[in-house]
Protein backbone atom coordinates (compact mmCIF):
# COMPACT_ATOMS: atom_id res chain seq x y z
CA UNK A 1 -8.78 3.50 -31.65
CA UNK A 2 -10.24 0.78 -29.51
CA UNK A 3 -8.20 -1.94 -30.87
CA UNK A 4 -4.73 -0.18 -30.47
CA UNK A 5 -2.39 -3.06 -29.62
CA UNK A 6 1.20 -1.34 -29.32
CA UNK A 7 4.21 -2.86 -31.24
CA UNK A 8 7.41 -4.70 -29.96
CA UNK A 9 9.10 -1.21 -30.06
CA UNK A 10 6.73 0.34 -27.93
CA UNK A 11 6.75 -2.08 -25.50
CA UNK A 12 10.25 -2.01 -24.58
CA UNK A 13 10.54 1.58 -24.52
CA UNK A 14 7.25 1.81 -21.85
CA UNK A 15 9.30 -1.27 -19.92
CA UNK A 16 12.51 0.96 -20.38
CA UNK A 17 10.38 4.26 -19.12
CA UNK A 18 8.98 2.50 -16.42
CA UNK A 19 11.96 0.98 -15.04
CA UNK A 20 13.79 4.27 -15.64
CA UNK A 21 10.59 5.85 -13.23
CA UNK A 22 11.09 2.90 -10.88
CA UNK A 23 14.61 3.39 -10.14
CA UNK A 24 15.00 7.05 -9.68
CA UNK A 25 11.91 6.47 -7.10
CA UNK A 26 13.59 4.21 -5.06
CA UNK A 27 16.91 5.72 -5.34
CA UNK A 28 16.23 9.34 -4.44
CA UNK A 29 15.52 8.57 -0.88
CA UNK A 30 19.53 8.54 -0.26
CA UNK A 31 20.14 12.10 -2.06
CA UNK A 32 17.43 13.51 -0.44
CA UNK A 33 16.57 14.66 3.21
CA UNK A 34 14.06 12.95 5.42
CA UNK A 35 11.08 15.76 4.77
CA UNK A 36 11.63 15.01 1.25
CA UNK A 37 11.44 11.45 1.70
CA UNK A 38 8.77 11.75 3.04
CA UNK A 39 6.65 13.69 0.46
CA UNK A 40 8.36 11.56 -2.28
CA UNK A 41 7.23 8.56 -0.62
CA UNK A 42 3.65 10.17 -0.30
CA UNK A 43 4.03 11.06 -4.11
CA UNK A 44 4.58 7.53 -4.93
CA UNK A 45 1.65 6.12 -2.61
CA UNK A 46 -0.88 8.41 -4.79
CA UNK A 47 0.22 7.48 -7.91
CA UNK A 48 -0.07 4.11 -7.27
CA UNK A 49 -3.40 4.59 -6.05
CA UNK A 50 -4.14 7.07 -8.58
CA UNK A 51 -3.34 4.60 -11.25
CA UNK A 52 -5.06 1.67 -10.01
CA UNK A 53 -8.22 4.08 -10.27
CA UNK A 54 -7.47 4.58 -13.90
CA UNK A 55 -7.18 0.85 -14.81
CA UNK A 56 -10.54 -0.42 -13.30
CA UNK A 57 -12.44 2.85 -14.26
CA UNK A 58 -10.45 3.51 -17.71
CA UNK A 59 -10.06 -0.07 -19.03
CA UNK A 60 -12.22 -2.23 -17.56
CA UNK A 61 -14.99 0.23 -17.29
CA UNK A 62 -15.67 -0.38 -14.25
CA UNK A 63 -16.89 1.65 -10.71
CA UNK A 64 -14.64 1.06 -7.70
CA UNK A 65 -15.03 2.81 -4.48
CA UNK A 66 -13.13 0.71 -2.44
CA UNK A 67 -9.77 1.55 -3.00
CA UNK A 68 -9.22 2.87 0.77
CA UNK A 69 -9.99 -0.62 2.36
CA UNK A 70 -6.92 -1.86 0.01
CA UNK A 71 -4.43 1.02 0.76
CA UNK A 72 -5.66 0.70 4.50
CA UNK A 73 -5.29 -3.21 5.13
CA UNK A 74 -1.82 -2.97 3.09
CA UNK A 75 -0.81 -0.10 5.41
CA UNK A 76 -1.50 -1.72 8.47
CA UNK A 77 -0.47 -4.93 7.56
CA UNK A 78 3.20 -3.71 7.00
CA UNK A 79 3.42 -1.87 10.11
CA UNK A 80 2.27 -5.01 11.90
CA UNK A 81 4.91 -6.83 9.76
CA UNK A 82 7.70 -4.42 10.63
CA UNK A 83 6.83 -4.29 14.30
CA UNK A 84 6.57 -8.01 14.94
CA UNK A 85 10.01 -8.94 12.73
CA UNK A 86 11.42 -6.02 14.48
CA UNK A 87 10.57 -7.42 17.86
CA UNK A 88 9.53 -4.00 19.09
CA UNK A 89 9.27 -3.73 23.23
CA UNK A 90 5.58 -2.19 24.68
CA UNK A 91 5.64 0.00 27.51
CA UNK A 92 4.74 -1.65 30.56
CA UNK A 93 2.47 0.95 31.63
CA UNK A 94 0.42 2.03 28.44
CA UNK A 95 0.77 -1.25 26.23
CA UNK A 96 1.90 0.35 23.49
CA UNK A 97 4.61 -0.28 21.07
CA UNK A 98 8.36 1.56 21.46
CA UNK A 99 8.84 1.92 17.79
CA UNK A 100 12.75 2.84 17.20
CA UNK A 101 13.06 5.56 15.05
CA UNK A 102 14.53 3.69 12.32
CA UNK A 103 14.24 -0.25 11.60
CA UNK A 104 16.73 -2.46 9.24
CA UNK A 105 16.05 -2.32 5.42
CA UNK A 106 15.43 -6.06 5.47
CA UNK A 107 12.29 -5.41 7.79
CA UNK A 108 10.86 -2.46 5.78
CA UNK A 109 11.39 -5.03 2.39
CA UNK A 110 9.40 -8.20 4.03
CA UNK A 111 6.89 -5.63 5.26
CA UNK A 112 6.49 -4.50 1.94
CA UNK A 113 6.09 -7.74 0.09
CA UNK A 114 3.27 -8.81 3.01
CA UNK A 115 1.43 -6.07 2.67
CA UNK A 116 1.13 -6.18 -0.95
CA UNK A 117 0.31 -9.80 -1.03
CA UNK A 118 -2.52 -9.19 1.86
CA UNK A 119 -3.77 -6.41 -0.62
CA UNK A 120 -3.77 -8.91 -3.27
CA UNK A 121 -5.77 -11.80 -1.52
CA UNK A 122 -7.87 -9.15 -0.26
CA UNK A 123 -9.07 -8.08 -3.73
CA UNK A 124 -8.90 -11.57 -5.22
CA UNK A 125 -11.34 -12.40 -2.17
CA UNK A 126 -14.00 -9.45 -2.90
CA UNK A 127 -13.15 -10.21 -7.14
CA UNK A 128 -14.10 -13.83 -6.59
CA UNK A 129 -17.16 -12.80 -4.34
CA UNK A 130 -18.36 -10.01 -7.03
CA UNK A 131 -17.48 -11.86 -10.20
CA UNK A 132 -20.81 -11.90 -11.79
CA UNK A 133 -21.92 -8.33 -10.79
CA UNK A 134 -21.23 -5.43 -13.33
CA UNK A 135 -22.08 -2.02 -13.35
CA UNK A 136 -23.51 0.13 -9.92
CA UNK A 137 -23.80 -3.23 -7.67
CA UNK A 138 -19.92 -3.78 -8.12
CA UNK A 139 -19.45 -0.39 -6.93
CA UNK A 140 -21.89 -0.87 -3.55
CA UNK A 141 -19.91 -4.21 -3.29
CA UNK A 142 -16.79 -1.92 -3.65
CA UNK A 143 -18.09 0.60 -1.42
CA UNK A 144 -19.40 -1.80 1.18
CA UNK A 145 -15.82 -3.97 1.55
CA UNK A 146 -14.52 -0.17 2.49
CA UNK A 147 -16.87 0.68 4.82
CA UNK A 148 -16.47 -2.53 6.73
CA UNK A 149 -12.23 -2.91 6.73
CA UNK A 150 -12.93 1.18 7.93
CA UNK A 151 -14.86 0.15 10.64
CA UNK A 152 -12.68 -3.04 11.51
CA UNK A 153 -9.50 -0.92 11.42
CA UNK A 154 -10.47 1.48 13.80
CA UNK A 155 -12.01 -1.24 16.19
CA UNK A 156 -9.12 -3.69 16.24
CA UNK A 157 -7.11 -1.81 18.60
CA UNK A 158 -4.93 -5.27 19.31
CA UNK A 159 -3.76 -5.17 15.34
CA UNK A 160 -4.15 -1.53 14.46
CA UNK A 161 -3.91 0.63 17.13
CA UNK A 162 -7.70 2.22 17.16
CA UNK A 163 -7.64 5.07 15.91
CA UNK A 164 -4.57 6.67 17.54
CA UNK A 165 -2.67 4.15 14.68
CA UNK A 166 -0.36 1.63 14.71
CA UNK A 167 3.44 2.98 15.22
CA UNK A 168 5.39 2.48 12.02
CA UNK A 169 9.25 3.49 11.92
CA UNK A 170 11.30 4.34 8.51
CA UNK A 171 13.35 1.85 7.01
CA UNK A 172 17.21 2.74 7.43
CA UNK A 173 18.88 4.50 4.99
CA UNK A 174 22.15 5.06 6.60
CA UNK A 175 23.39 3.38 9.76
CA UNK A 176 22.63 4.82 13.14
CA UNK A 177 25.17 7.03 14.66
């Protein structure tokens, strides 16, 4: 079955599924309390991650192991994107960053979009650098990119945090009291 090439019909019924997936995912979060968001969102996270894993290792046939330096620099990047849009104050004394508890939806969205864009340069970067390499030394490339953005995370205490983190408040969902 290696040449399986789904028709029209199937198609638009995995568009309709996945749009069907797509929209009770991101409209749960306002039945649901804040624990559960917070799972659901967690859900969502590892199933994204969980099916990137599947494409390059199922279809392409390839060996990634650096799918933690992607998750990671997205992460980050959004709470940096969230914090500096949100124009978050720092305590005098420690340096670090007040984070309200919640920030405005239009924050969270921007921070969202930047991340995922930073993710995408970020692999277009390594996929441009490891074009020509197949098999085990694509994975070491893989491997090595996620050692390194490790290491520079949890050194880069002016972007990140260090390892304490970076703070990162949940987008609104209802307005403040």
């Amino acid at each position: 079955m290696s040449g399986f090439r789904p028709g029209w019909s199937g198609v638009a019924a995995r568009v309709v599924a996945a749009s069907a997936l797509a929209a009770a995912v991101l409209s749960l979060p306002l039945l649901l309390e804040s624990t559960q968001d917070l799972w659901l969102g967690l859900a969502a996270i590892y199933a994204i991650i969980g099916l990137s894993v599947n494409i390059i290792t199922g279809h392409a046939g390839q060996i990634s192991l650096g799918h933690q330096a992607f998750v990671g620099i997205g992460a980050f990047m959004a709470a940096f994107i969230v914090r500096t849009v949100g124009g978050f104050q720092a305590d005098p004394e420690t340096g670090l960053v007040i984070a309200p508890e919640v920030v405005a939806t239009t924050d969270f969205w921007v921070g969202l979009v930047v991340a995922g864009a930073t993710g995408t340069v970020m692999a277009v970067l390594l996929g441009l650098v490891a074009l020509r390499i197949r098999g085990l030394y694509l994975a070491l490339i893989a491997l090595s990119f996620g050692l390194m953005a490790e290491t520079t995370i949890f050194n880069w205490r002016a972007f990140t945090g260090g390892g304490a983190g970076s703070a990162a408040p949940c987008p609104s969902r209802r307005p403040p009291p």
